[in-house]
PDB file of N, CA and C in Angstrom:
ATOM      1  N   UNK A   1     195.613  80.985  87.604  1.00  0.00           N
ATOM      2  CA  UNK A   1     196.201  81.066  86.265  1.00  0.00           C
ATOM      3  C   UNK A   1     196.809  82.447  86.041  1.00  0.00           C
ATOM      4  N   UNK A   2     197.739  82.184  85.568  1.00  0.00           N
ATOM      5  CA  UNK A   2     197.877  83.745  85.258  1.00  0.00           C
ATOM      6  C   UNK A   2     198.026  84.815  84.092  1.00  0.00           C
ATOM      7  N   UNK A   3     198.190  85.973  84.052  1.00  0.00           N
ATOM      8  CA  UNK A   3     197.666  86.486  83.013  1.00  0.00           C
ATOM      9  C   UNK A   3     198.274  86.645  81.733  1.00  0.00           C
ATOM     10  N   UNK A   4     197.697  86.691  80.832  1.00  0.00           N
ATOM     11  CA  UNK A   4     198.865  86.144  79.576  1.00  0.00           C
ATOM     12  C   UNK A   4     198.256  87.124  78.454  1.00  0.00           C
ATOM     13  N   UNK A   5     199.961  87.817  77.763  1.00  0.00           N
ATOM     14  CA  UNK A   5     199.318  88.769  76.664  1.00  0.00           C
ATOM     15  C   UNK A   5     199.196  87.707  75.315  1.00  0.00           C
ATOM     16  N   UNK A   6     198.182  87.963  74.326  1.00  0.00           N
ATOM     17  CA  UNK A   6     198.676  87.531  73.139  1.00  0.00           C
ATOM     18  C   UNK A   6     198.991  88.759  72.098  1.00  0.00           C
ATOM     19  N   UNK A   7     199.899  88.327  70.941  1.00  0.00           N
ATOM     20  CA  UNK A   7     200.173  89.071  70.030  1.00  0.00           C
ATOM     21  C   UNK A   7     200.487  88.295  68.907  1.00  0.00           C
ATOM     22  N   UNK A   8     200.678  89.397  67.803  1.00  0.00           N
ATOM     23  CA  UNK A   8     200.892  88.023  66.804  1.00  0.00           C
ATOM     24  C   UNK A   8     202.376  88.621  65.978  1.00  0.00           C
ATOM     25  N   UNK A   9     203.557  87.399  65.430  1.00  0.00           N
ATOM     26  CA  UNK A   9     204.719  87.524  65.060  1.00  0.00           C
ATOM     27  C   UNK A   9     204.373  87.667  63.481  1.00  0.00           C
ATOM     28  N   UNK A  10     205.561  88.231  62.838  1.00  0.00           N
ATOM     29  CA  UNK A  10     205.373  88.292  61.542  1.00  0.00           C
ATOM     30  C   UNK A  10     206.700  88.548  60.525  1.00  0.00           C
ATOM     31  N   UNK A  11     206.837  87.629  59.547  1.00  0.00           N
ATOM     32  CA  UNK A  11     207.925  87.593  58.610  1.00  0.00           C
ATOM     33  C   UNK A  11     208.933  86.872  59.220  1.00  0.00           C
ATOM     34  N   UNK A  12     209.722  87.851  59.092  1.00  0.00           N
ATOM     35  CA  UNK A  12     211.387  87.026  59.465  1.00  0.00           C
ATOM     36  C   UNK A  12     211.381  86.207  61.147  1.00  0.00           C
ATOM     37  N   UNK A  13     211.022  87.082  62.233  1.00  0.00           N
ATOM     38  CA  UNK A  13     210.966  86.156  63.023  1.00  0.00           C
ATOM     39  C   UNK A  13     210.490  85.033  63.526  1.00  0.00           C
ATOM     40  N   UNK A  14     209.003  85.295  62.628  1.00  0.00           N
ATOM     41  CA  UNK A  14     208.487  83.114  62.413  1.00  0.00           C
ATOM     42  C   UNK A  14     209.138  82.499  61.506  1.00  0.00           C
ATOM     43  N   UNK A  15     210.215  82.538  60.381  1.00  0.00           N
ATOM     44  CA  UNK A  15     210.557  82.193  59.585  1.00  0.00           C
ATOM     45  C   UNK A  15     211.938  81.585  60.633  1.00  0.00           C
ATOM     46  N   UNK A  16     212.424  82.306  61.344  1.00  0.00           N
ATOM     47  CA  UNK A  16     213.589  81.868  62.425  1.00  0.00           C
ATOM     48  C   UNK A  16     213.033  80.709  63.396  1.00  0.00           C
ATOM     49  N   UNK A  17     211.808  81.196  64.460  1.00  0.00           N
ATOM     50  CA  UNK A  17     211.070  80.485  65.412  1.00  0.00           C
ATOM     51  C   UNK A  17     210.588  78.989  64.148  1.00  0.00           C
ATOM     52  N   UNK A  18     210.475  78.662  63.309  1.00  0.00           N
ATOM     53  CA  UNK A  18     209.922  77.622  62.708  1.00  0.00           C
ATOM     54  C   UNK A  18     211.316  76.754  62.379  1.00  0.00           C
ATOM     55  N   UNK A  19     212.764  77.703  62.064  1.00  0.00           N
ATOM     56  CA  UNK A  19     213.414  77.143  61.971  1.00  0.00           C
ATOM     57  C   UNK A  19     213.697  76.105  63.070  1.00  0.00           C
ATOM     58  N   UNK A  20     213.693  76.589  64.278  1.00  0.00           N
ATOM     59  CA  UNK A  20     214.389  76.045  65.452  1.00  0.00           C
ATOM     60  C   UNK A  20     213.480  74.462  65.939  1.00  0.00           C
ATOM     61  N   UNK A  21     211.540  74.396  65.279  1.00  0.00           N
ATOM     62  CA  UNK A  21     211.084  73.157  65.593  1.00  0.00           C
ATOM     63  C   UNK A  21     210.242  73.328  64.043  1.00  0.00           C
ATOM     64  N   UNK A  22     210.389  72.825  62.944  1.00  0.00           N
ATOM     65  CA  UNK A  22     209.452  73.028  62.264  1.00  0.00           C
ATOM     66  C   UNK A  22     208.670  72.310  62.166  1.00  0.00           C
ATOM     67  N   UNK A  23     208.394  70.864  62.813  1.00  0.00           N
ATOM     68  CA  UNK A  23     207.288  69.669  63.281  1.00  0.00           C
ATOM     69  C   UNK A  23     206.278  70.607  64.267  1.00  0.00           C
ATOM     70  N   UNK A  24     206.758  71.227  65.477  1.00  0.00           N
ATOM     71  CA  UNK A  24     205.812  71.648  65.968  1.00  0.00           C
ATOM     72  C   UNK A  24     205.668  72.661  65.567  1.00  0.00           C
ATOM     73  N   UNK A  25     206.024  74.270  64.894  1.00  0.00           N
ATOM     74  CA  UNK A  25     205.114  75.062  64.530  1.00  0.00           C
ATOM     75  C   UNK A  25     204.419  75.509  63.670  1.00  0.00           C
ATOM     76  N   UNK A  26     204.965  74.422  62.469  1.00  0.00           N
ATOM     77  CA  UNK A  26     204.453  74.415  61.098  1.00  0.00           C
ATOM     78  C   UNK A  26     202.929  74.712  60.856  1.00  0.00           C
ATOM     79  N   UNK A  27     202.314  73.775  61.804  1.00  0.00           N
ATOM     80  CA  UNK A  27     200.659  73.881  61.676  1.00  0.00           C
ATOM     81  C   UNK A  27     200.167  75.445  62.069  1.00  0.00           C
ATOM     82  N   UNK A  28     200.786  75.990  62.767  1.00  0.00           N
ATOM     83  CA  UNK A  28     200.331  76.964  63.619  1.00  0.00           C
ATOM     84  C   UNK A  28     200.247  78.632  62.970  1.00  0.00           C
ATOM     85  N   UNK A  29     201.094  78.166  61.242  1.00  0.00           N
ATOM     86  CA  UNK A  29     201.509  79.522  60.880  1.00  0.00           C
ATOM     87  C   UNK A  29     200.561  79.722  59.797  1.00  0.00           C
ATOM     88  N   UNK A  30     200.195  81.071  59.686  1.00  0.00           N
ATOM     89  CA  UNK A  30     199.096  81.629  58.698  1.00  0.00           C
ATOM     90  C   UNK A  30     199.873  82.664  57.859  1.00  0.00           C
ATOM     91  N   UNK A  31     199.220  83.021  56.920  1.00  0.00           N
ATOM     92  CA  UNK A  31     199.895  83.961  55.925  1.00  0.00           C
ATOM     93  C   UNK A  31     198.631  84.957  56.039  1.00  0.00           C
ATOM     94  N   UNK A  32     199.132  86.169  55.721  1.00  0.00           N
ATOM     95  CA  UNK A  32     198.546  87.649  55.637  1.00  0.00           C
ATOM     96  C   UNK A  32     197.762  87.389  53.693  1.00  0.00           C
ATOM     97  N   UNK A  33     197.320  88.687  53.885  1.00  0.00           N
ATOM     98  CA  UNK A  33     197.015  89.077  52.095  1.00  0.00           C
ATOM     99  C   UNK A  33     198.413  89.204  51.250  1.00  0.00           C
ATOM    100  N   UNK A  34     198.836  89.421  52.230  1.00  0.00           N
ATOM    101  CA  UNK A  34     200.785  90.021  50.910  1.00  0.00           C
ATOM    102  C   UNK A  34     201.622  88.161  51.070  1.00  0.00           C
ATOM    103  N   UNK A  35     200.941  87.377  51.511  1.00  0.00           N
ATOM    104  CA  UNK A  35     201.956  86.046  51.546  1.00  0.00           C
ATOM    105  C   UNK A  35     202.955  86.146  52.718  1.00  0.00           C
ATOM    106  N   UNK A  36     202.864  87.088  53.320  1.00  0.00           N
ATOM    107  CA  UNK A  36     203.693  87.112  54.628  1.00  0.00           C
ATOM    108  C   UNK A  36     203.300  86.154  55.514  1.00  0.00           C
ATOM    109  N   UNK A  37     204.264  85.141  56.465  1.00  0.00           N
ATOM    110  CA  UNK A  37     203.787  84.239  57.034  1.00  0.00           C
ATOM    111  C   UNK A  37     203.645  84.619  58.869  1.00  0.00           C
ATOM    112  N   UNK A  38     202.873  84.229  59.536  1.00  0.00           N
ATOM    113  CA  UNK A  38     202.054  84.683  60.810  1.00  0.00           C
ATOM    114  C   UNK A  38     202.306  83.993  61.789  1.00  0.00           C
ATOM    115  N   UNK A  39     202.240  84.175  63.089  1.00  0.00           N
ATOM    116  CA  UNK A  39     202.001  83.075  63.824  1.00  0.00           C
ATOM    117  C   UNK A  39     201.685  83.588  65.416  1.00  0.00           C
ATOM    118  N   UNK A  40     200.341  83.699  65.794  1.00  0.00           N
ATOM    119  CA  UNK A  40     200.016  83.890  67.006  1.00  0.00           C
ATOM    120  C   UNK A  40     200.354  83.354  67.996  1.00  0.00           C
ATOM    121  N   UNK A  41     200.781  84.181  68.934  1.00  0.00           N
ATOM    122  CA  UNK A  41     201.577  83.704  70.153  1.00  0.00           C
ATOM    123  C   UNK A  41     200.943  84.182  71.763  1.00  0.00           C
ATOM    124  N   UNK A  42     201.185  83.521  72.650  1.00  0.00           N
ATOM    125  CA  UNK A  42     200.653  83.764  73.893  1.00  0.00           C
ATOM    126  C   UNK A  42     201.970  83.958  74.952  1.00  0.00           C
ATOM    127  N   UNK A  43     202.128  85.332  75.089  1.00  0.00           N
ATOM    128  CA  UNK A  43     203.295  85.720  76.381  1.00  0.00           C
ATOM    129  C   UNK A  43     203.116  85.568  78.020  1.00  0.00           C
ATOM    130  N   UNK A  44     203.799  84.939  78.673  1.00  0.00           N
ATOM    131  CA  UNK A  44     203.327  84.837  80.061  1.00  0.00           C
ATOM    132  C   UNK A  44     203.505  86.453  80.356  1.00  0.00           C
ATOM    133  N   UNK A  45     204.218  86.986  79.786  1.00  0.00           N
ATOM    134  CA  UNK A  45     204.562  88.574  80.354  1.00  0.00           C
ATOM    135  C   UNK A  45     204.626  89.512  78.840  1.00  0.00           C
ATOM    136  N   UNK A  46     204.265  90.841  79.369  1.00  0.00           N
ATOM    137  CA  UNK A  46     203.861  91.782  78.347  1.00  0.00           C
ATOM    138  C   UNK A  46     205.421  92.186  77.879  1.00  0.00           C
ATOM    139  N   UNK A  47     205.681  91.775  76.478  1.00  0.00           N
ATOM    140  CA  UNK A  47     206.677  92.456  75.797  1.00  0.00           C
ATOM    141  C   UNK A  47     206.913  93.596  75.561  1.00  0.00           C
ATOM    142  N   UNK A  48     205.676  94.446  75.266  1.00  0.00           N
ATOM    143  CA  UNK A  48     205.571  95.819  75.083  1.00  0.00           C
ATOM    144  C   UNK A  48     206.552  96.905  76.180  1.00  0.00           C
ATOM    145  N   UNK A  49     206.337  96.204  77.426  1.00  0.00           N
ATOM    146  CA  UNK A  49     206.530  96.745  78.435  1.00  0.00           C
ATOM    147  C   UNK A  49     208.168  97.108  78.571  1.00  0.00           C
ATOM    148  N   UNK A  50     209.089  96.201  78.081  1.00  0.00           N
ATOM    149  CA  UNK A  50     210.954  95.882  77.927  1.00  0.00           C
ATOM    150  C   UNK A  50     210.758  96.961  76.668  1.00  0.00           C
ATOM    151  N   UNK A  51     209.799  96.719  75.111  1.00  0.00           N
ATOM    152  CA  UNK A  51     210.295  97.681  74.483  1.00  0.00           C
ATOM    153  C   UNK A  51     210.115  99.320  74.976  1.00  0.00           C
ATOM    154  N   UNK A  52     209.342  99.335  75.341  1.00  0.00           N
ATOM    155  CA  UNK A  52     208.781 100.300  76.291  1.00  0.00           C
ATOM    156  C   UNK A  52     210.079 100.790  77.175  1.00  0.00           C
ATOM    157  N   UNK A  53     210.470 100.228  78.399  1.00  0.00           N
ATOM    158  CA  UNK A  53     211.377 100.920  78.802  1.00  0.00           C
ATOM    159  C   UNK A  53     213.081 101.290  78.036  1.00  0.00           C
ATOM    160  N   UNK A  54     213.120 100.588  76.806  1.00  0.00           N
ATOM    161  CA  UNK A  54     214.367 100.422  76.370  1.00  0.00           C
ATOM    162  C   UNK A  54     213.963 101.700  75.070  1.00  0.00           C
ATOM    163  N   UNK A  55     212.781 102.019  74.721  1.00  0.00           N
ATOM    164  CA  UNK A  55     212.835 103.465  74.366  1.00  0.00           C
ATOM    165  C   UNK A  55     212.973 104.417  75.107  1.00  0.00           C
ATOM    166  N   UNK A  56     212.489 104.722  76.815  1.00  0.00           N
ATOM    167  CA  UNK A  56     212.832 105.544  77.557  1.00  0.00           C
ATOM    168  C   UNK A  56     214.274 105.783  77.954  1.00  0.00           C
ATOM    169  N   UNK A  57     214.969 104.740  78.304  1.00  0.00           N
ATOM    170  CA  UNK A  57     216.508 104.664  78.418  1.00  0.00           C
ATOM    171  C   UNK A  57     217.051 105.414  77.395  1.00  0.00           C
ATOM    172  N   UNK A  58     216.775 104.975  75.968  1.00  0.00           N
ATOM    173  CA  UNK A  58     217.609 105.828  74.690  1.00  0.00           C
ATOM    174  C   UNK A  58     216.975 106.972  75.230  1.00  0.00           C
ATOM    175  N   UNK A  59     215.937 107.668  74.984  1.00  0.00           N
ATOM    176  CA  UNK A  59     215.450 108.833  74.938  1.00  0.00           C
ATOM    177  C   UNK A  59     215.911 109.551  76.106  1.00  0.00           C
ATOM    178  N   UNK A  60     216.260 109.294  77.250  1.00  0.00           N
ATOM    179  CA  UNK A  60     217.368 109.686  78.364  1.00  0.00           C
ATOM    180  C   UNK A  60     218.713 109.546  78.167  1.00  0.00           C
ATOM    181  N   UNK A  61     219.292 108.429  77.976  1.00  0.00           N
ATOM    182  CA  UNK A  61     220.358 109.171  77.067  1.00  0.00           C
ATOM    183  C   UNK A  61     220.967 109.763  75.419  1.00  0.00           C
ATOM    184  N   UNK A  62     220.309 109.516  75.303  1.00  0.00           N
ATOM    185  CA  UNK A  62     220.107 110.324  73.527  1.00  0.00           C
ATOM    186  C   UNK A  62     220.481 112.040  74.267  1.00  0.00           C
ATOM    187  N   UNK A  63     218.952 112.737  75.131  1.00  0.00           N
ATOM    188  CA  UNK A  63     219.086 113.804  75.509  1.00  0.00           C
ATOM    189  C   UNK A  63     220.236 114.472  76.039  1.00  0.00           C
ATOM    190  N   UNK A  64     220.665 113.216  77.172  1.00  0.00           N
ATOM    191  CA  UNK A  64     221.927 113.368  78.124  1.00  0.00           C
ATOM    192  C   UNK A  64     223.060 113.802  76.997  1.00  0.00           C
ATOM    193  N   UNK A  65     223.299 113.416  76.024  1.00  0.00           N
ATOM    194  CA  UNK A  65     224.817 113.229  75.331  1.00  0.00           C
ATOM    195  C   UNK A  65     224.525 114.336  74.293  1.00  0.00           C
ATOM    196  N   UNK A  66     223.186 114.823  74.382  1.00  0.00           N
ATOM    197  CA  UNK A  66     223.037 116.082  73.342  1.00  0.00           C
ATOM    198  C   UNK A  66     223.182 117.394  73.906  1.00  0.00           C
ATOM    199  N   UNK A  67     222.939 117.465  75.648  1.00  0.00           N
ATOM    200  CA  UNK A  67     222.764 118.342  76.397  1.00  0.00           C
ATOM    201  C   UNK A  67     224.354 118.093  76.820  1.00  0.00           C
ATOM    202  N   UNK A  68     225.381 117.641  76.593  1.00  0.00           N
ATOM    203  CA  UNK A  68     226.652 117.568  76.316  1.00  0.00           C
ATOM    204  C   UNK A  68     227.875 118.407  75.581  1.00  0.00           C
ATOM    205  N   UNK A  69     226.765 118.370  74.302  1.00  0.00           N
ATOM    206  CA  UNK A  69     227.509 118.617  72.668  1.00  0.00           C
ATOM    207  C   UNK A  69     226.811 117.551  71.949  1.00  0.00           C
ATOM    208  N   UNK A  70     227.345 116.536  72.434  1.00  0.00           N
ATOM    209  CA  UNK A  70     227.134 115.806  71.076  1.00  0.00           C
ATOM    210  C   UNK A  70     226.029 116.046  70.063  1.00  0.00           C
ATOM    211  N   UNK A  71     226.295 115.628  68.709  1.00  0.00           N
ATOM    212  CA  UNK A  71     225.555 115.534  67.918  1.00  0.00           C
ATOM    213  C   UNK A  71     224.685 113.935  66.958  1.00  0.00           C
ATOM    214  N   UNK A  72     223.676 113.998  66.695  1.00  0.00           N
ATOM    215  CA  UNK A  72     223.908 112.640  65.785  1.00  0.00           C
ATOM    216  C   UNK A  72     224.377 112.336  64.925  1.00  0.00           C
ATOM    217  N   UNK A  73     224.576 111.029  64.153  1.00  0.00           N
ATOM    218  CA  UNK A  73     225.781 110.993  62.835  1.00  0.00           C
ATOM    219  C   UNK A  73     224.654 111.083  62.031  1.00  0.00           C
ATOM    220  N   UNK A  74     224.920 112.505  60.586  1.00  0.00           N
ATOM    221  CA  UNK A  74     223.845 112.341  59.555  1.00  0.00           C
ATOM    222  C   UNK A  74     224.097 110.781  58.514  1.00  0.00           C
TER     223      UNK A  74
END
């Protein structure tokens, strides 16, 4: 079997994911204390890991284009 992260979604993107089957994920969604709606999920692969490298990429070039000139837009 293999190894699987869980995490849990929240607001707008279960509100999208419910759009697309709302027979099957309707049952599955919980609401928070603020009425925000929930929905625990099981990843065959760690998501963290893509956001993870796609902050290192900016943060390499962010530096790159500052060690340039450039500046950011206020």
């Amino acid at each position: 079997m293999q190894n699987t992260v869980k995490m849990v979604l929240e607001s707008t993107i279960v509100e999208h994911i419910v759009k697309l089957k709302l027979t099957i994920y309707r049952k599955y969604i919980c609401y928070n204390k603020k009425g925000m709606p929930m929905l625990y999920v099981q990843l065959k692969k760690a998501l963290y890991c893509m956001l993870q490298s796609a902050l290192l990429f900016w943060k390499l070039l962010s530096d790159m284009l500052i060690g340039r000139g450039f500046t950011y837009n206020p």
